[in-house]
N, C-alpha and C. Protein backbone atom coordinates (compact mmCIF):
# COMPACT_ATOMS: atom_id res chain seq x y z
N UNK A 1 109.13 -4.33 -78.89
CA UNK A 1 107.69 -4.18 -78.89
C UNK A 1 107.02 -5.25 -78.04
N UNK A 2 107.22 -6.28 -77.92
CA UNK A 2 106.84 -7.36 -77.16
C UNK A 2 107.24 -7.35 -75.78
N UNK A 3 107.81 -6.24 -75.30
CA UNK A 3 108.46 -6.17 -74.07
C UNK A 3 107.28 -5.10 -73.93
N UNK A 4 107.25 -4.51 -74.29
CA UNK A 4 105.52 -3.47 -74.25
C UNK A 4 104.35 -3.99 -73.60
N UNK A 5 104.14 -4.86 -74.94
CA UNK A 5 102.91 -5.33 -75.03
C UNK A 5 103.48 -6.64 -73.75
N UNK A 6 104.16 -7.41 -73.18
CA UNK A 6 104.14 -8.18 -71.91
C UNK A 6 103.74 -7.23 -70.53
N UNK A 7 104.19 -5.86 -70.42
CA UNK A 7 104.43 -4.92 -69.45
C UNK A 7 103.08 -4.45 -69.28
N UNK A 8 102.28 -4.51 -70.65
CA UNK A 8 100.80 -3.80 -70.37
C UNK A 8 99.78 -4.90 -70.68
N UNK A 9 100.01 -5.85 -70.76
CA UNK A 9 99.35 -7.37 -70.57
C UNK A 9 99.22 -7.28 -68.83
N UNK A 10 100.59 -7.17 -68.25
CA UNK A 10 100.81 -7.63 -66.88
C UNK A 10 99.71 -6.90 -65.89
N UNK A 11 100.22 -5.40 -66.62
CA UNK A 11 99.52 -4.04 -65.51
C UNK A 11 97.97 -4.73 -65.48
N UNK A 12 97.28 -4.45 -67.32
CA UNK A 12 96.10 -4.70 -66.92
C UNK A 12 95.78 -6.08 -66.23
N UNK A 13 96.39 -7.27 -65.97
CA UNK A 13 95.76 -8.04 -65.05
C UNK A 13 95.59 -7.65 -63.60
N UNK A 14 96.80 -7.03 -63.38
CA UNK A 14 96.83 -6.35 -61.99
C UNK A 14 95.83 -5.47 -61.76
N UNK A 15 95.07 -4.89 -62.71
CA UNK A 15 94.21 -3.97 -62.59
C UNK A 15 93.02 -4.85 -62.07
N UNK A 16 92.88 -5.69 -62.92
CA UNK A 16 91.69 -6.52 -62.92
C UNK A 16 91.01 -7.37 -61.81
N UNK A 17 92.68 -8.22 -61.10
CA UNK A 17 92.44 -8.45 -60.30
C UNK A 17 92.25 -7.57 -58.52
N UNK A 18 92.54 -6.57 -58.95
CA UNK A 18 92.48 -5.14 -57.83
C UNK A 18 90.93 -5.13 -58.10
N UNK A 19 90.14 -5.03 -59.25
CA UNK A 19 89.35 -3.68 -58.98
C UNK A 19 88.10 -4.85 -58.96
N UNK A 20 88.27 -6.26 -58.86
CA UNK A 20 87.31 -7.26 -58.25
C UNK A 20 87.16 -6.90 -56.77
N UNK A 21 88.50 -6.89 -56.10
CA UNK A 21 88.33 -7.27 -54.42
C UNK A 21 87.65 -5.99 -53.97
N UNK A 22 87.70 -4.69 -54.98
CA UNK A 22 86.96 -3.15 -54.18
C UNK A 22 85.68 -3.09 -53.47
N UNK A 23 85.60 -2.43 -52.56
CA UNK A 23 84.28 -2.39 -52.53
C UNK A 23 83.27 -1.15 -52.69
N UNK A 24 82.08 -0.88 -53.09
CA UNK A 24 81.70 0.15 -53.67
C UNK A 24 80.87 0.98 -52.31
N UNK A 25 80.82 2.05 -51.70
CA UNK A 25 80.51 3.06 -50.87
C UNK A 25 78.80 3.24 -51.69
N UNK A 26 78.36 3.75 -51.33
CA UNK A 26 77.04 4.37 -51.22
C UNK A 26 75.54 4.21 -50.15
N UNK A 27 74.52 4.59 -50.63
CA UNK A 27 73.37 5.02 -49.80
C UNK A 27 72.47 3.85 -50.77
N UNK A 28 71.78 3.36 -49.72
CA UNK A 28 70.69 2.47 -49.82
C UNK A 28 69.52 3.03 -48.87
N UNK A 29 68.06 2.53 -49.68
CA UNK A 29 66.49 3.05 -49.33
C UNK A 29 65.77 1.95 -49.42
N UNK A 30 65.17 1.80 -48.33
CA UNK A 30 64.29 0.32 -48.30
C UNK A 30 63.61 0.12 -47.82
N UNK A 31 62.69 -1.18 -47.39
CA UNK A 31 62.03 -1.79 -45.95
C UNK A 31 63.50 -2.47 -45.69
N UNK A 32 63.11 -2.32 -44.17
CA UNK A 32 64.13 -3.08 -43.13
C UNK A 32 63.68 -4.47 -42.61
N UNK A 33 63.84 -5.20 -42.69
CA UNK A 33 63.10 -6.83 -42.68
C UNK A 33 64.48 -7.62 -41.69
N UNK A 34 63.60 -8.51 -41.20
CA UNK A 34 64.33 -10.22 -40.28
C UNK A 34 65.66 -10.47 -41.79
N UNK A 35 66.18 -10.84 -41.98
CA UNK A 35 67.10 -11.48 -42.97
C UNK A 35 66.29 -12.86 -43.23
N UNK A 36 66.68 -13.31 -41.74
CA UNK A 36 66.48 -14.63 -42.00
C UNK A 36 65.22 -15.19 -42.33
N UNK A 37 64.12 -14.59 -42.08
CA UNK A 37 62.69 -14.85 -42.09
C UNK A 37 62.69 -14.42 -43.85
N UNK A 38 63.28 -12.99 -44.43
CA UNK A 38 62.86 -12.98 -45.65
C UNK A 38 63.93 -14.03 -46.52
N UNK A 39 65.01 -14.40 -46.23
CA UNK A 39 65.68 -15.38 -47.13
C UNK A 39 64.64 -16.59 -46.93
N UNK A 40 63.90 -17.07 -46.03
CA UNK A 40 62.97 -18.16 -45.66
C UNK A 40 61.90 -18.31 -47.13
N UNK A 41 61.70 -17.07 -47.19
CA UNK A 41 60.27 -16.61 -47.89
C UNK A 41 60.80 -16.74 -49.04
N UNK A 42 61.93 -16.47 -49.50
CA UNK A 42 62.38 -16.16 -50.67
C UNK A 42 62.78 -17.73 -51.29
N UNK A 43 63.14 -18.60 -50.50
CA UNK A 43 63.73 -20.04 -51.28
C UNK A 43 61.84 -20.70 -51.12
N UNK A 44 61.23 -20.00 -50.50
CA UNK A 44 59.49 -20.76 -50.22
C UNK A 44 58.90 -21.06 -51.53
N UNK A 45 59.22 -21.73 -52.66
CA UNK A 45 58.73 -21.71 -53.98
C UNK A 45 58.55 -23.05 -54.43
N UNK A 46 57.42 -22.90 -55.16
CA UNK A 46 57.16 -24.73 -55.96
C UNK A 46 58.38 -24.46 -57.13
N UNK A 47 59.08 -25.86 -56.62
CA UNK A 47 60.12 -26.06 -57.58
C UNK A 47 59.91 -26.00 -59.08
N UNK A 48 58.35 -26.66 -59.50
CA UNK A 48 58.37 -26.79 -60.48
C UNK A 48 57.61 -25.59 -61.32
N UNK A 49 57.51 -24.38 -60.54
CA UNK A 49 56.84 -23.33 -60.98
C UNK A 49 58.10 -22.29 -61.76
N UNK A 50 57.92 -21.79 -63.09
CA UNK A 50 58.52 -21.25 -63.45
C UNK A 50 58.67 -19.50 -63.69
N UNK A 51 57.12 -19.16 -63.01
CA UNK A 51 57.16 -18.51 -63.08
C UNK A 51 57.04 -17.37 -61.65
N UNK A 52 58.10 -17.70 -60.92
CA UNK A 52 57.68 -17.61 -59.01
C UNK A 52 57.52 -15.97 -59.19
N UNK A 53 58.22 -15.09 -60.15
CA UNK A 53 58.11 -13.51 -59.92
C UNK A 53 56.94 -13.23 -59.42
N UNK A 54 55.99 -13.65 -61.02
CA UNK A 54 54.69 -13.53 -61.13
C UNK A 54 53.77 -13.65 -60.30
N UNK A 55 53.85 -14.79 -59.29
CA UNK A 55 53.32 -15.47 -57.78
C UNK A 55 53.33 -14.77 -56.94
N UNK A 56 54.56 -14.19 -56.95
CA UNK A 56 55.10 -13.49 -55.50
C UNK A 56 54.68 -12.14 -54.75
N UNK A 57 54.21 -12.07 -54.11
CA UNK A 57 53.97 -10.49 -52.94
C UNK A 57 54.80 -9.70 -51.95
N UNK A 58 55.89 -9.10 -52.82
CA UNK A 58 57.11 -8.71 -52.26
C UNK A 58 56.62 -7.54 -51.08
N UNK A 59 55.65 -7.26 -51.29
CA UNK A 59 54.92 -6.57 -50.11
C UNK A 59 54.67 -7.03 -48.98
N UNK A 60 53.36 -8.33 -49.57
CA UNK A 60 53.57 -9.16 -48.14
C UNK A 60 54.36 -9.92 -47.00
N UNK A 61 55.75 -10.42 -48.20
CA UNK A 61 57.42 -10.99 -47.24
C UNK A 61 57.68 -9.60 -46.85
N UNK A 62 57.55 -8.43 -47.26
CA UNK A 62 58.05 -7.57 -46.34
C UNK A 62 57.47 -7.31 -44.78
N UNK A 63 56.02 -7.43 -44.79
CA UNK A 63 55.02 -7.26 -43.83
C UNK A 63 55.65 -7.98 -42.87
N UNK A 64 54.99 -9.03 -43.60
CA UNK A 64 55.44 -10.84 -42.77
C UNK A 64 57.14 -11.23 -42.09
N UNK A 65 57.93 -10.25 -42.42
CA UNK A 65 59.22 -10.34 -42.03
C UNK A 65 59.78 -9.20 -41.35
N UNK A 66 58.42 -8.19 -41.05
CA UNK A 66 59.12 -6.62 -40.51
C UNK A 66 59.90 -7.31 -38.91
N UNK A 67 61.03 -6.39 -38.77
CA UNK A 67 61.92 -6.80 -37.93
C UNK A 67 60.51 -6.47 -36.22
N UNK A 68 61.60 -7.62 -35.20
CA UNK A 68 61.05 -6.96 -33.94
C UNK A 68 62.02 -6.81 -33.37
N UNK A 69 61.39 -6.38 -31.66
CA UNK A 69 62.99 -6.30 -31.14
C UNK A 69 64.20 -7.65 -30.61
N UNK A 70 63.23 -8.38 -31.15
CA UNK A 70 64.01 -9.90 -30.92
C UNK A 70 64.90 -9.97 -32.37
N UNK A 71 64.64 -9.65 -33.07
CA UNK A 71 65.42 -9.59 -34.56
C UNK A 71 67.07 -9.23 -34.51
N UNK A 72 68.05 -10.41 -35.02
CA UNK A 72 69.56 -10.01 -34.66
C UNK A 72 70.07 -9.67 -35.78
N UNK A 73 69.44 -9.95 -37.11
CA UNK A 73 70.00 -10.18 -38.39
C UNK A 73 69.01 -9.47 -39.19
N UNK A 74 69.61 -8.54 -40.10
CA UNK A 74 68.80 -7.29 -40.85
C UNK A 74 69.19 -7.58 -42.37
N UNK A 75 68.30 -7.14 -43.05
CA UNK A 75 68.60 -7.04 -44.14
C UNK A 75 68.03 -5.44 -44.73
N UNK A 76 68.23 -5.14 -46.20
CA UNK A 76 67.24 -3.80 -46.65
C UNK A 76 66.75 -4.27 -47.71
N UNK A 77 65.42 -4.32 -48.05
CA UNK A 77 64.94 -4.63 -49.73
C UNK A 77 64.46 -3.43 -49.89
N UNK A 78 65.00 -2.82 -51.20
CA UNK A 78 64.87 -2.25 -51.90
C UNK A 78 63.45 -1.91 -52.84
N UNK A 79 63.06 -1.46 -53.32
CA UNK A 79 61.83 -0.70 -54.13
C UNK A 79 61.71 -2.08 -55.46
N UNK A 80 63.01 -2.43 -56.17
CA UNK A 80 63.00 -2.99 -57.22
C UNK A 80 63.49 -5.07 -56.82
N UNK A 81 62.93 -4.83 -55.34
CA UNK A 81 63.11 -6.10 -54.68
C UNK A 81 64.93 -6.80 -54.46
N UNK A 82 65.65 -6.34 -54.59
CA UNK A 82 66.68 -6.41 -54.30
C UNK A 82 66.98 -6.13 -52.77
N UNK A 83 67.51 -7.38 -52.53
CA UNK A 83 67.92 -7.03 -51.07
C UNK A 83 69.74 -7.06 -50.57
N UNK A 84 69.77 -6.58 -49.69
CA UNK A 84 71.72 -6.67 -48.93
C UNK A 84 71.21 -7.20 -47.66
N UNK A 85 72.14 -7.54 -47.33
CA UNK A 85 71.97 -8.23 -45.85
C UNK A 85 73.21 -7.14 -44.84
N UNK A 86 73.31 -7.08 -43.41
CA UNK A 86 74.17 -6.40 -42.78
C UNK A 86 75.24 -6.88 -42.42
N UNK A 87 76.65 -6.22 -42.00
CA UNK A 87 77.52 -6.57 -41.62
C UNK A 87 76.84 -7.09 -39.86
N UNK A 88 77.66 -7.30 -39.18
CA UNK A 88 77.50 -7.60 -37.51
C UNK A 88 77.07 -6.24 -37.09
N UNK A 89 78.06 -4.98 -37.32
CA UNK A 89 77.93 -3.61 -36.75
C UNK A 89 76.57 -3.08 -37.22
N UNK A 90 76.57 -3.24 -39.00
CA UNK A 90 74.58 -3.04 -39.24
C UNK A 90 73.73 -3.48 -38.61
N UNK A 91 73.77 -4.68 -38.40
CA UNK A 91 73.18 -5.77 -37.41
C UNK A 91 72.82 -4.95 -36.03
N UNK A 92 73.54 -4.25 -35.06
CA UNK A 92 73.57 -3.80 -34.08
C UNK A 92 73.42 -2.58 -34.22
N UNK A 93 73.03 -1.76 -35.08
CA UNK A 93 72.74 -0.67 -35.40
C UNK A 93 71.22 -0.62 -35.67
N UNK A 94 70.82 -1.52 -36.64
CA UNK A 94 69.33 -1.69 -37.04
C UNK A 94 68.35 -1.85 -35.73
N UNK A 95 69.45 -3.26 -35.22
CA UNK A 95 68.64 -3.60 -33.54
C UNK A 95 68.13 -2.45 -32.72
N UNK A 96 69.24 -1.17 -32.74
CA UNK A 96 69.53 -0.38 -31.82
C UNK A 96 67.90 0.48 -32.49
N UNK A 97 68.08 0.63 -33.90
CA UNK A 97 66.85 1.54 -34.31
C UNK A 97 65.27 1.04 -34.06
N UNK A 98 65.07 -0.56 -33.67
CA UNK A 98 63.94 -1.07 -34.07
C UNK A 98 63.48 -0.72 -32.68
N UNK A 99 64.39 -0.83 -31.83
CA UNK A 99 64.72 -1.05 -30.16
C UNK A 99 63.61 0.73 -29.88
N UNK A 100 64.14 1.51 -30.65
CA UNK A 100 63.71 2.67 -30.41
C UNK A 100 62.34 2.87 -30.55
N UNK A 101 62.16 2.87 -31.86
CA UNK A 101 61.19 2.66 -32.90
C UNK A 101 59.84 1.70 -32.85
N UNK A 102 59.81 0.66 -32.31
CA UNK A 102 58.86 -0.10 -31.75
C UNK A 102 57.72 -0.15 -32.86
N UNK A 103 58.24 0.27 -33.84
CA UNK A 103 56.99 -0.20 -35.14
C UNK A 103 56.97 -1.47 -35.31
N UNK A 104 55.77 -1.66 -35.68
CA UNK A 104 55.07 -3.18 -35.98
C UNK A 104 55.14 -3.73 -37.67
N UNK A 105 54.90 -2.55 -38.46
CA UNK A 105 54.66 -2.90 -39.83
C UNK A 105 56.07 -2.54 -40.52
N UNK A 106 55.71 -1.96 -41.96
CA UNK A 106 56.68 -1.73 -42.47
C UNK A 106 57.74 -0.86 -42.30
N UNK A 107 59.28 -0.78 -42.02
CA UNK A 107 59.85 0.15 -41.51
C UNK A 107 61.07 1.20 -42.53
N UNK A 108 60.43 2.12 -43.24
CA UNK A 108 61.53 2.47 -43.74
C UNK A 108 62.77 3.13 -43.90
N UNK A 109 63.65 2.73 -44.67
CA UNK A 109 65.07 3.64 -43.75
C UNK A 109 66.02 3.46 -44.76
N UNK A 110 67.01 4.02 -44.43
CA UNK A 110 68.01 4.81 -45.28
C UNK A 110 69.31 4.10 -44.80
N UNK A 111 70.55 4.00 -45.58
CA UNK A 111 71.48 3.12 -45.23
C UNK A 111 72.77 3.50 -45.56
N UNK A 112 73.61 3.73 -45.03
CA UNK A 112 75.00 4.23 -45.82
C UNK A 112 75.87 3.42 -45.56
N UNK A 113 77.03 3.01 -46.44
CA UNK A 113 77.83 2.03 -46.08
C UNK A 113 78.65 1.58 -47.04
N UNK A 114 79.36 0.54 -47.67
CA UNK A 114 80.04 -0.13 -48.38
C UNK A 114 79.68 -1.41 -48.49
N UNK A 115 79.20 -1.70 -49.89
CA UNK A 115 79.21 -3.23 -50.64
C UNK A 115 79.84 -3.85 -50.75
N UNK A 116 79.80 -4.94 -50.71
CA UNK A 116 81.15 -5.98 -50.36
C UNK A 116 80.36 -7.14 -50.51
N UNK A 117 80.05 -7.79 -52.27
CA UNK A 117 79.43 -8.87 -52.26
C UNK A 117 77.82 -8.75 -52.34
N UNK A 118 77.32 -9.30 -51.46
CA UNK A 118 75.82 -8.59 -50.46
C UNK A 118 75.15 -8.32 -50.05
N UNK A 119 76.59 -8.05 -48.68
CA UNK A 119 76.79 -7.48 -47.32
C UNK A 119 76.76 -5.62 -47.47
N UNK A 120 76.26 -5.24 -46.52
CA UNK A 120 76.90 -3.99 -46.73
C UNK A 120 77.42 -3.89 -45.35
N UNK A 121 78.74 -2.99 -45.31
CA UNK A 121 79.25 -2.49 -43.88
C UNK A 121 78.62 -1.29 -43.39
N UNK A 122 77.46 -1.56 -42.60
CA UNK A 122 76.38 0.03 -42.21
C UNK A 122 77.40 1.06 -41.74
N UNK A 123 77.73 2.11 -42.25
CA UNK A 123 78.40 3.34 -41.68
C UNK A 123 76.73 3.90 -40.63
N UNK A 124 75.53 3.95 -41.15
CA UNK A 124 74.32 4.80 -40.12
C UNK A 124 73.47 4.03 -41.14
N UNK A 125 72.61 3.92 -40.24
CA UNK A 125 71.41 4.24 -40.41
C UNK A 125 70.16 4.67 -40.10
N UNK A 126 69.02 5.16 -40.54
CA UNK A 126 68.24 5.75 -40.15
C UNK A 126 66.85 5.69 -40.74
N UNK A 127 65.77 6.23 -40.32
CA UNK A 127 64.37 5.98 -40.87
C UNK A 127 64.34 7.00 -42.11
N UNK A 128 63.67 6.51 -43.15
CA UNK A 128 63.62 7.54 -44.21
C UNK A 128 62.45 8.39 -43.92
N UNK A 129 63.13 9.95 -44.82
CA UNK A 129 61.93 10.69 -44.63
C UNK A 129 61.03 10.49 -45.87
């Protein structure tokens, strides 16, 4: 019995440590923003304020950070303020869309890819309808 229970001790660690390194596939919906300009905005807080949610205008860092075509580094925030940042290839994909696109304000768009941390690896992306 203990030769059992060692054999299915073992598996499930193996499991465990497998199903950390995965990474999860799906579709992301957002504003498309600078990375670096909204990570800027995002550490921009009085230390001693506890309550920065409350403060904050996740509208306006979006405005204030809409990508241009000088922009190398993308990120997507999300509706519920959650953001991913891009792989290199997202990166050059987003560029490629803003490049087109030449909007000034908020830009929204659609994202497919794999999580990994987060990064996502952009398989496409595109403007939402």
């Amino acid at each position: 019995m203990s030769q059992n229970l060692m054999t299915l001790t073992w598996r499930f660690a193996v499991l465990l440590c497998l199903s950390s390194a995965l990474s999860f596939g799906g579709t992301w919906s957002g504003a498309l923003v600078d990375s670096k300009c909204y990570d800027a905005e995002e550490r921009d807080v009085n230390p001693t304020d506890t309550l920065t949610n409350v403060d904050r205008d996740g509208n306006r860092e979006i405005r204030y950070c809409s990508p241009s075509v000088r922009t190398r580094s993308f990120a997507i925030v999300q509706s519920d303020g959650q953001s991913f940042k891009f792989d290199p290839a997202g990166n050059a994909k987003a560029a490629e869309l803003v490049g087109k696109t030449r909007k000034k304000s908020r830009l929204a768009v659609a994202v497919t890819g794999e999580l990994n941390k987060s990064t996502i690896q952009v398989d496409s992306i595109s403007i939402a309808r």
